[in-house]
N, C-alpha and C. Protein backbone atom coordinates (compact mmCIF):
# COMPACT_ATOMS: atom_id res chain seq x y z
N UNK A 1 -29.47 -1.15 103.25
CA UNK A 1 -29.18 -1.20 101.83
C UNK A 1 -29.28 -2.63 101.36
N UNK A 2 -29.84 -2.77 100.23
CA UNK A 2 -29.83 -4.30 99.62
C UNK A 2 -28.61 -4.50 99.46
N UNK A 3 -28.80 -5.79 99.67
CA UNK A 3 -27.30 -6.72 99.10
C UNK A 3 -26.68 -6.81 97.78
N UNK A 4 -27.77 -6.39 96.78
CA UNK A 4 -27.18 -6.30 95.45
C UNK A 4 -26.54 -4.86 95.28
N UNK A 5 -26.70 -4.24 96.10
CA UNK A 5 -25.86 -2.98 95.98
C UNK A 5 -24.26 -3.27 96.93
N UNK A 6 -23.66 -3.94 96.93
CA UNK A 6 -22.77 -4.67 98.29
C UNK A 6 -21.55 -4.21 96.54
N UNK A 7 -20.49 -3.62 97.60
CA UNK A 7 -19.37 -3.31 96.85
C UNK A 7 -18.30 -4.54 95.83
N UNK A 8 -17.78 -4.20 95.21
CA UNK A 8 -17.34 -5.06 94.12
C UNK A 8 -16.16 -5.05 94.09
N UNK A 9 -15.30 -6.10 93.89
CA UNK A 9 -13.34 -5.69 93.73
C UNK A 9 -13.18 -4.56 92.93
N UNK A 10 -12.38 -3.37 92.22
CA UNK A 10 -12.07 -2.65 91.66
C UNK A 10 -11.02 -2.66 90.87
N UNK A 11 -10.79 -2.17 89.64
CA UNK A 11 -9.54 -2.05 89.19
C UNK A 11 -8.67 -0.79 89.99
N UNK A 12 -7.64 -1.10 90.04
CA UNK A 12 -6.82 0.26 90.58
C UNK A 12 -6.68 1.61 89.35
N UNK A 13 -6.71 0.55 87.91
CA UNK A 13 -5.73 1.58 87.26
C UNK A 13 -7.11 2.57 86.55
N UNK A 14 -8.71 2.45 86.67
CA UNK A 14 -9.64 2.49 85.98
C UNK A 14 -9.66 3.87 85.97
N UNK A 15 -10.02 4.29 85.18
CA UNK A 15 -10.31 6.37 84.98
C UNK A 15 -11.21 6.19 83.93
N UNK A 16 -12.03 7.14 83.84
CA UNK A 16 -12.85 7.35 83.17
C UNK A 16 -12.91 7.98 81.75
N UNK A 17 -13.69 7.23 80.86
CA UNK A 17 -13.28 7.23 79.70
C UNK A 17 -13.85 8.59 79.05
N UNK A 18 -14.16 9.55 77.67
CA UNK A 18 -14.51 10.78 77.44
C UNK A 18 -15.65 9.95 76.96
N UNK A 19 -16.05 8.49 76.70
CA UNK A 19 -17.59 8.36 76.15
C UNK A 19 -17.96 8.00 77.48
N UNK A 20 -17.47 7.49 78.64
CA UNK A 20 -18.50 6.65 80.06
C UNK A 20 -18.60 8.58 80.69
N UNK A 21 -18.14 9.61 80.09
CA UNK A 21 -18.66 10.80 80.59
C UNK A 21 -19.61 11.55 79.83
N UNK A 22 -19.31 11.33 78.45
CA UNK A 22 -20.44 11.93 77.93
C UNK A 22 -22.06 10.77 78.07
N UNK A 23 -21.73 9.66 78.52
CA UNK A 23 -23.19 8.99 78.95
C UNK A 23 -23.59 9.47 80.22
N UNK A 24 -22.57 9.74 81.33
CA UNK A 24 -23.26 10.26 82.60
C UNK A 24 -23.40 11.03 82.59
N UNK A 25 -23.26 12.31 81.70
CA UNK A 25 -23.62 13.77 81.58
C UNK A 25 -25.47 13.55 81.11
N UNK A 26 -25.52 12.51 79.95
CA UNK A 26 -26.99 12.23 79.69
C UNK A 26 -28.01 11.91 80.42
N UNK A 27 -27.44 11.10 81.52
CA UNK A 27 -28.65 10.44 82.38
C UNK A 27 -29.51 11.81 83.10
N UNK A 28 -30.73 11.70 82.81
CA UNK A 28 -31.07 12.71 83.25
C UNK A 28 -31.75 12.38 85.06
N UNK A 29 -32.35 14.08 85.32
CA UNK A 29 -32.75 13.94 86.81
C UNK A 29 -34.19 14.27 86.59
N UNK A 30 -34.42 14.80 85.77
CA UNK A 30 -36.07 14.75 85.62
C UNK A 30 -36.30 14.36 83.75
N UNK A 31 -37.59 14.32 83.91
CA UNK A 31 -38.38 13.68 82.86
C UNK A 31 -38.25 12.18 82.56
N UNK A 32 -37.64 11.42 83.11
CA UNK A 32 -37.74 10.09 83.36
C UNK A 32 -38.31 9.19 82.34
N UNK A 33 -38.42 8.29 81.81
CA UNK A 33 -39.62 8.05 81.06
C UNK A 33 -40.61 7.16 81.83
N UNK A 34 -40.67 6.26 83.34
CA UNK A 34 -41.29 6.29 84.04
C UNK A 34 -42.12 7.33 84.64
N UNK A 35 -41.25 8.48 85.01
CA UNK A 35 -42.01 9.25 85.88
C UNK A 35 -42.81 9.81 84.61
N UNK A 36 -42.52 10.07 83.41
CA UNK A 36 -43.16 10.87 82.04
C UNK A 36 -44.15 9.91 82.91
N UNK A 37 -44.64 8.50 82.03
CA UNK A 37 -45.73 8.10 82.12
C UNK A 37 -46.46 7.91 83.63
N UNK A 38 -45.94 8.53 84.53
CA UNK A 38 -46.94 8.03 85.38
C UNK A 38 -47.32 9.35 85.81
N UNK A 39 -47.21 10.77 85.12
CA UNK A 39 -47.69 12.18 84.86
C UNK A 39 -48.99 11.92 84.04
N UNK A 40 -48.77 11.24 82.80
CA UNK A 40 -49.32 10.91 81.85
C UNK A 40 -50.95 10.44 82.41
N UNK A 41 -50.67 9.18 83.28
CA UNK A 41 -51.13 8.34 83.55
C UNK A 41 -52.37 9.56 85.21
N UNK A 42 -51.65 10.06 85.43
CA UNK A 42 -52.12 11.24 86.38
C UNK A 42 -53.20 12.11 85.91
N UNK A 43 -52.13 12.71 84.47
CA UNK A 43 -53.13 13.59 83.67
C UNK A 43 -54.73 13.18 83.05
N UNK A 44 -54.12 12.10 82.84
CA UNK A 44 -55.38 10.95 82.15
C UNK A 44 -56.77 11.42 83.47
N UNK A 45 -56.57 11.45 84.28
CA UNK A 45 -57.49 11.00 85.56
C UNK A 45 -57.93 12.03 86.05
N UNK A 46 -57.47 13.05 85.34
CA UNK A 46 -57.94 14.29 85.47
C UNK A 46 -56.76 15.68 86.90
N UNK A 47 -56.24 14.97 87.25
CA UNK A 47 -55.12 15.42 87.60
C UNK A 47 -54.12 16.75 87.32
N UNK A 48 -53.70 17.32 88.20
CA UNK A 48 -52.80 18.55 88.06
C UNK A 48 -52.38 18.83 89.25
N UNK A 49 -50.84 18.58 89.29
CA UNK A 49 -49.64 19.10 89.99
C UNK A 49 -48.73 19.58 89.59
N UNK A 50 -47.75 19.47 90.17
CA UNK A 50 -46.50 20.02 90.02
C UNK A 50 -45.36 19.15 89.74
N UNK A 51 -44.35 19.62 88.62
CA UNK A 51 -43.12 18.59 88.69
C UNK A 51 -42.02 18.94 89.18
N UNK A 52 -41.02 18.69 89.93
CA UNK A 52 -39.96 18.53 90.46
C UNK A 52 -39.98 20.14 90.81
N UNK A 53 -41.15 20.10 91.73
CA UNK A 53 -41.18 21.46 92.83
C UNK A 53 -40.15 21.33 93.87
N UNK A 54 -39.70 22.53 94.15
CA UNK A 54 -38.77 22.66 95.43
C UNK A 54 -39.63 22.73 96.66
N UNK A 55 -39.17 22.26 97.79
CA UNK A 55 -39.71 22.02 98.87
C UNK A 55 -38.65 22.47 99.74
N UNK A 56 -38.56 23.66 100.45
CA UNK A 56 -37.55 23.84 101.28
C UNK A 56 -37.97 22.93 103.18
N UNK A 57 -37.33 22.53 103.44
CA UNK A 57 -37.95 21.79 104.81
C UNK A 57 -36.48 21.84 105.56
N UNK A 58 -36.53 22.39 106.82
CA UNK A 58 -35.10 22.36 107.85
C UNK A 58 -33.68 23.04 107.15
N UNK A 59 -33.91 23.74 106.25
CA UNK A 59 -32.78 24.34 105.54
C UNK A 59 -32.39 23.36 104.53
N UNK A 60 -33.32 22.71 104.05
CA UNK A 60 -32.65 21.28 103.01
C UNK A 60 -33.27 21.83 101.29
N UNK A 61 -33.19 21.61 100.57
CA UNK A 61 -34.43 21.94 99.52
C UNK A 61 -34.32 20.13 99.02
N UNK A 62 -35.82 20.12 98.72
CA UNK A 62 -35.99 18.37 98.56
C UNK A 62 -36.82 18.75 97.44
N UNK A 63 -36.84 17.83 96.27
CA UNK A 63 -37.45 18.32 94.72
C UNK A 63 -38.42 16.63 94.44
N UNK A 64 -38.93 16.87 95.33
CA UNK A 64 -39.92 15.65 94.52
C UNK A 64 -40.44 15.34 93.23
N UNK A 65 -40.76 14.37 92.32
CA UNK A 65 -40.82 14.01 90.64
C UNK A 65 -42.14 14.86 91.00
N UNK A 66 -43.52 14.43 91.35
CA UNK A 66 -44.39 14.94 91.06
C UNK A 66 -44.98 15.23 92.69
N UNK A 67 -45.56 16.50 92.77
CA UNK A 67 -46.30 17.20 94.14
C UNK A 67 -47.66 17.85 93.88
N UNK A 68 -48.87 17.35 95.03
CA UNK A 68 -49.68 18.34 94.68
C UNK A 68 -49.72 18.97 95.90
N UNK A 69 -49.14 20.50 95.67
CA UNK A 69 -49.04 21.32 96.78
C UNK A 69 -50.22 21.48 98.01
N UNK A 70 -51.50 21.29 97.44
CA UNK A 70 -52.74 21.47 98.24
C UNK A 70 -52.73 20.45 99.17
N UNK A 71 -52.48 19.36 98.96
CA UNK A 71 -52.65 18.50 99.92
C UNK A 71 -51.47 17.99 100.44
N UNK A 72 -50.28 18.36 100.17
CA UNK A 72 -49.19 18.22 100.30
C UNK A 72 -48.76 16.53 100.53
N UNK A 73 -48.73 16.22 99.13
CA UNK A 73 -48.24 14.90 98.75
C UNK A 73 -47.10 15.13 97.98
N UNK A 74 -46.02 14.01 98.10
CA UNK A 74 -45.01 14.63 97.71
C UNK A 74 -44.91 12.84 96.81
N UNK A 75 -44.66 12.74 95.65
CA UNK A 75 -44.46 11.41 95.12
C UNK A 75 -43.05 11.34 94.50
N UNK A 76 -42.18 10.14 94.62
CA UNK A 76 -40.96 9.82 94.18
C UNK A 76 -41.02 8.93 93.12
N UNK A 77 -40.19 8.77 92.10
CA UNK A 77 -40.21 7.79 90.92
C UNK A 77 -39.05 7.44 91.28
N UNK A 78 -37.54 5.94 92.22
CA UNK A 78 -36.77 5.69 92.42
C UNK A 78 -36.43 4.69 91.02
N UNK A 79 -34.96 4.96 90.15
CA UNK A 79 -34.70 4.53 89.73
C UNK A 79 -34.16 3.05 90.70
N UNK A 80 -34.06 2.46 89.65
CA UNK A 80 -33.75 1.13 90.27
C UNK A 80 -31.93 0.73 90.85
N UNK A 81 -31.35 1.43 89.69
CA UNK A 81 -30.11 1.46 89.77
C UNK A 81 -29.60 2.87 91.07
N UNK A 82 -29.89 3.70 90.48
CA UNK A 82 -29.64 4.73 91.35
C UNK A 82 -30.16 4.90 92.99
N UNK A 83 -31.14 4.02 93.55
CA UNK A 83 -31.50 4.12 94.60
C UNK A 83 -31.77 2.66 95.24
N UNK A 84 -30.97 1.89 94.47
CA UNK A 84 -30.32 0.44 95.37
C UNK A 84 -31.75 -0.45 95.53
N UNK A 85 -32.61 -0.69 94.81
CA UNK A 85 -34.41 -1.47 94.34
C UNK A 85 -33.79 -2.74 94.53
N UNK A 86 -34.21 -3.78 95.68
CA UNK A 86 -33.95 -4.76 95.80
C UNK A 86 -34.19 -6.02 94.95
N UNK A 87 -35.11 -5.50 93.99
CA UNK A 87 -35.40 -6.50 93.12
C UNK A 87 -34.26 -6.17 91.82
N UNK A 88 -34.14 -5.44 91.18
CA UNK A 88 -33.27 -5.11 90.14
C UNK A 88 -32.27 -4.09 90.13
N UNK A 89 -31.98 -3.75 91.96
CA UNK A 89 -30.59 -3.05 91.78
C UNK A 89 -29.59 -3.66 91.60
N UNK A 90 -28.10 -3.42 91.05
CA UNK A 90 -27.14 -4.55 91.11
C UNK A 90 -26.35 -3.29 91.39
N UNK A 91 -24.63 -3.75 91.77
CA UNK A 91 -23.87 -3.75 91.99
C UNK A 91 -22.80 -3.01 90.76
N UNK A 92 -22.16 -1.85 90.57
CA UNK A 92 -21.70 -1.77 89.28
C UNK A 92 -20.73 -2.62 89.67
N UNK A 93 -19.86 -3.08 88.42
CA UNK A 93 -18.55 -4.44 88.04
C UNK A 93 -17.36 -3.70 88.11
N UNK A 94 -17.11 -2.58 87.71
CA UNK A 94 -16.28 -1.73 88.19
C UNK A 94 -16.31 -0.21 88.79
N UNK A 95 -15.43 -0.20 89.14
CA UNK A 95 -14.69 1.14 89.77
C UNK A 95 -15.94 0.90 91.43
N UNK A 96 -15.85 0.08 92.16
CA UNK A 96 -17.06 0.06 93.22
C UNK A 96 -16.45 0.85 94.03
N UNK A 97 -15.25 1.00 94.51
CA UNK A 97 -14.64 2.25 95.64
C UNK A 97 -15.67 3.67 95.20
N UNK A 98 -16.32 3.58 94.28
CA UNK A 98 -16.87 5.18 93.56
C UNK A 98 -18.11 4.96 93.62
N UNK A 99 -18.59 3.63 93.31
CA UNK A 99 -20.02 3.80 92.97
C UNK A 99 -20.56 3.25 94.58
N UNK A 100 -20.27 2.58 94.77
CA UNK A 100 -21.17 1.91 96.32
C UNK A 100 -21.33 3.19 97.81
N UNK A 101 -20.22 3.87 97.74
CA UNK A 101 -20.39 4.93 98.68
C UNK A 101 -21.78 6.28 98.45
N UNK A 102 -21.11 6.05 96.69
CA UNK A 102 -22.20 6.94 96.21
C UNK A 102 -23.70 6.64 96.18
N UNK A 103 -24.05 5.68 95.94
CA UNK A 103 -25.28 4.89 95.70
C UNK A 103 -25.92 4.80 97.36
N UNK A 104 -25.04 4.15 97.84
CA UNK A 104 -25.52 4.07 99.90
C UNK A 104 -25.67 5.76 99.91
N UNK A 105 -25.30 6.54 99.55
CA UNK A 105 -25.75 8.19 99.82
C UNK A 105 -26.95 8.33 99.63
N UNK A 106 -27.29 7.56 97.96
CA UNK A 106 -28.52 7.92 97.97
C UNK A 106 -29.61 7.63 98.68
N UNK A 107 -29.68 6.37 99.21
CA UNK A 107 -30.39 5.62 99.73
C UNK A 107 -30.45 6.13 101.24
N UNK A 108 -29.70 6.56 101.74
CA UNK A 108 -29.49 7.60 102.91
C UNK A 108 -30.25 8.78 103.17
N UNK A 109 -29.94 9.38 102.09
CA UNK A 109 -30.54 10.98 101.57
C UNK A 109 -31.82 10.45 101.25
N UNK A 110 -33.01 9.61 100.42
CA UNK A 110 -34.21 9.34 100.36
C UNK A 110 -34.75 9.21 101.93
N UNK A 111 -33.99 8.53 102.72
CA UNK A 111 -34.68 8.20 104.15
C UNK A 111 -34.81 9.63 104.73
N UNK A 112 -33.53 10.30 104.53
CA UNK A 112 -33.66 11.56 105.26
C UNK A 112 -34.70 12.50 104.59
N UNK A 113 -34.60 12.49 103.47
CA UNK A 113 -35.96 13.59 102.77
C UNK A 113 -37.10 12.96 102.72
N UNK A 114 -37.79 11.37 103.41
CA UNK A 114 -38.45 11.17 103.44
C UNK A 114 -39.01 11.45 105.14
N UNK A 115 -38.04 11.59 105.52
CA UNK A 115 -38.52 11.55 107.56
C UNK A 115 -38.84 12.91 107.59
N UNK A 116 -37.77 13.92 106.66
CA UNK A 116 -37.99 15.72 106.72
C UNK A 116 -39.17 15.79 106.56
N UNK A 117 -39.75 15.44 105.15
CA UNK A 117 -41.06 15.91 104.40
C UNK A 117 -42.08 15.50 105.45
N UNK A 118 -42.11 13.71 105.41
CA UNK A 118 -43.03 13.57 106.76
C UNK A 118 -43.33 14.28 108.35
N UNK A 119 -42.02 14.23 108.72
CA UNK A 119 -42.10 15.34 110.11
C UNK A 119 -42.81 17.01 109.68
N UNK A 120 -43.09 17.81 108.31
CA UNK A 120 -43.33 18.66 108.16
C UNK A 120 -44.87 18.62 107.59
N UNK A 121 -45.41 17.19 107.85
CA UNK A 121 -46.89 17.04 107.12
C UNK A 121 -47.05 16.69 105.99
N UNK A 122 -46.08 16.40 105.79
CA UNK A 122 -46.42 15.38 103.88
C UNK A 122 -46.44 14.20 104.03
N UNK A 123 -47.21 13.76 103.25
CA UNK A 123 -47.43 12.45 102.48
C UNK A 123 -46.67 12.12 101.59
N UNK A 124 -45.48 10.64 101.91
CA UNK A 124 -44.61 10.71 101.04
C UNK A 124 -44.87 9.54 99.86
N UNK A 125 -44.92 9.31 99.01
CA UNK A 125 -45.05 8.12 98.07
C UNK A 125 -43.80 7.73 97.13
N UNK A 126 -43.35 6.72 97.53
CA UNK A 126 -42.53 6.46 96.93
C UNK A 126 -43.11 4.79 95.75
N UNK A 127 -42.00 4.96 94.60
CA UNK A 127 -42.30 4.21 93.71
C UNK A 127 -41.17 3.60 93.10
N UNK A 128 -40.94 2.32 92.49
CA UNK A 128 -39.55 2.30 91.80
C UNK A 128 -39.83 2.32 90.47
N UNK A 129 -38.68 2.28 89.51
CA UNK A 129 -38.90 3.07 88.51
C UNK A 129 -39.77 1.57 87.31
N UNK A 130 -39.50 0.32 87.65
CA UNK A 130 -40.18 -0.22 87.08
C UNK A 130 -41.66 -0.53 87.55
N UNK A 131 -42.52 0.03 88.54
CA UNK A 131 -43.43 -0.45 88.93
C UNK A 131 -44.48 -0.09 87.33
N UNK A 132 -45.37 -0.67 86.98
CA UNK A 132 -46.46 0.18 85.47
C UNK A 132 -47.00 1.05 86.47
N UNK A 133 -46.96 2.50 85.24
CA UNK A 133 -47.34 3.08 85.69
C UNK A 133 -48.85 3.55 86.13
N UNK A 134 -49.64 2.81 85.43
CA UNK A 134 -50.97 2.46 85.91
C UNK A 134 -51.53 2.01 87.15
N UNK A 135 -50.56 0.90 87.64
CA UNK A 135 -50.81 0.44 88.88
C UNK A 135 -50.30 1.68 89.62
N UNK A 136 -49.16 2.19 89.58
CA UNK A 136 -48.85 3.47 90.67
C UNK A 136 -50.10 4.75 90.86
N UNK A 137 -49.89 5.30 89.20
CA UNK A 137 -51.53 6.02 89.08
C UNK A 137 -52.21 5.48 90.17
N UNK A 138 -53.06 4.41 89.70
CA UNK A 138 -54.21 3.94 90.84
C UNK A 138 -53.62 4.08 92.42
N UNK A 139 -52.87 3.45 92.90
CA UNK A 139 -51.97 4.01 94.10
C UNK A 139 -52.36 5.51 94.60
N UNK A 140 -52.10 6.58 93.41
CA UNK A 140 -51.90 7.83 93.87
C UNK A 140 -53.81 8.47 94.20
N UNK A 141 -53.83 7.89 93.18
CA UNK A 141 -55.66 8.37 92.89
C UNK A 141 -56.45 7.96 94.23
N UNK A 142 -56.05 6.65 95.19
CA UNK A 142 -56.15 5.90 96.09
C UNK A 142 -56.22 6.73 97.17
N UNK A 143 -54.62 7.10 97.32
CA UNK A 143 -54.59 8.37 98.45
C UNK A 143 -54.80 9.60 98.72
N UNK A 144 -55.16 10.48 96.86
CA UNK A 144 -55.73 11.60 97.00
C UNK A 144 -57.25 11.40 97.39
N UNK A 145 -58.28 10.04 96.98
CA UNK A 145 -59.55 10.15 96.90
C UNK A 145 -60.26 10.36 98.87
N UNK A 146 -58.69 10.60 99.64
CA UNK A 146 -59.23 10.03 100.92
C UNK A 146 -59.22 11.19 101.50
């Protein structure tokens, strides 16, 4: 795990407020506006897959952003915050007893659904959420053209 994800002092008395819940109810898990554009950026190129297909592998179900079942590529869009991006993950400032256990999960759980998918014949691609999505496009176009 990066170091900018490294746990933070905490308040004891902190609970969560009815607006810091109605913002985490918003964050969404698909449609991204990265992953939007790098569909976009797919479609452009003449492209067609699948979005956040289920993949059952070892009794797990793993939902990759975008899959093309035929060749079984499985591509990830990693937020930066949510999956600990060494360049622009940070650390939340409070409540870290909550967020750092949670966050190291994720980063846990990507390795593991990335070793599953691979041990079962996929091609895994991973991306973070600021890479342009053009350069990733080209990336993907890269490894389908082979």
């Amino acid at each position: 795990m990066a170091k900018r994800c490294a746990p933070t002092p905490t308040r004891p008395d902190y609970t969560t407020s009815p607006g810091r819940s109605r913002n985490m109810a918003a964050i969404r898990r698909v449609d991204t506006k990265p992953e939007v554009a790098l569909r976009s950026q797919l479609h452009r190129l003449g492209f067609r897959f699948r979005k956040d297909f289920p993949i059952r592998i070892e009794g797990r179900l793993i939902r990759p952003d975008i899959v093309f079942t035929r060749r079984k590529i499985a591509i990830f869009v990693d937020g930066c915050f949510w999956h600990c991006c060494p360049v622009h993950g940070q650390a939340p400032k409070v409540n870290g007893e909550y967020w750092y256990p949670k966050l190291e999960r994720n980063v846990i759980r990507d390795r593991e659904q990335t070793g599953a998918l691979e041990s079962a014949g996929w091609t895994v691609l991973r991306f973070w959420s600021h890479d342009p999505a053009d350069l990733v496009a080209d990336a993907v176009n890269q490894v389908l053209s082979v």
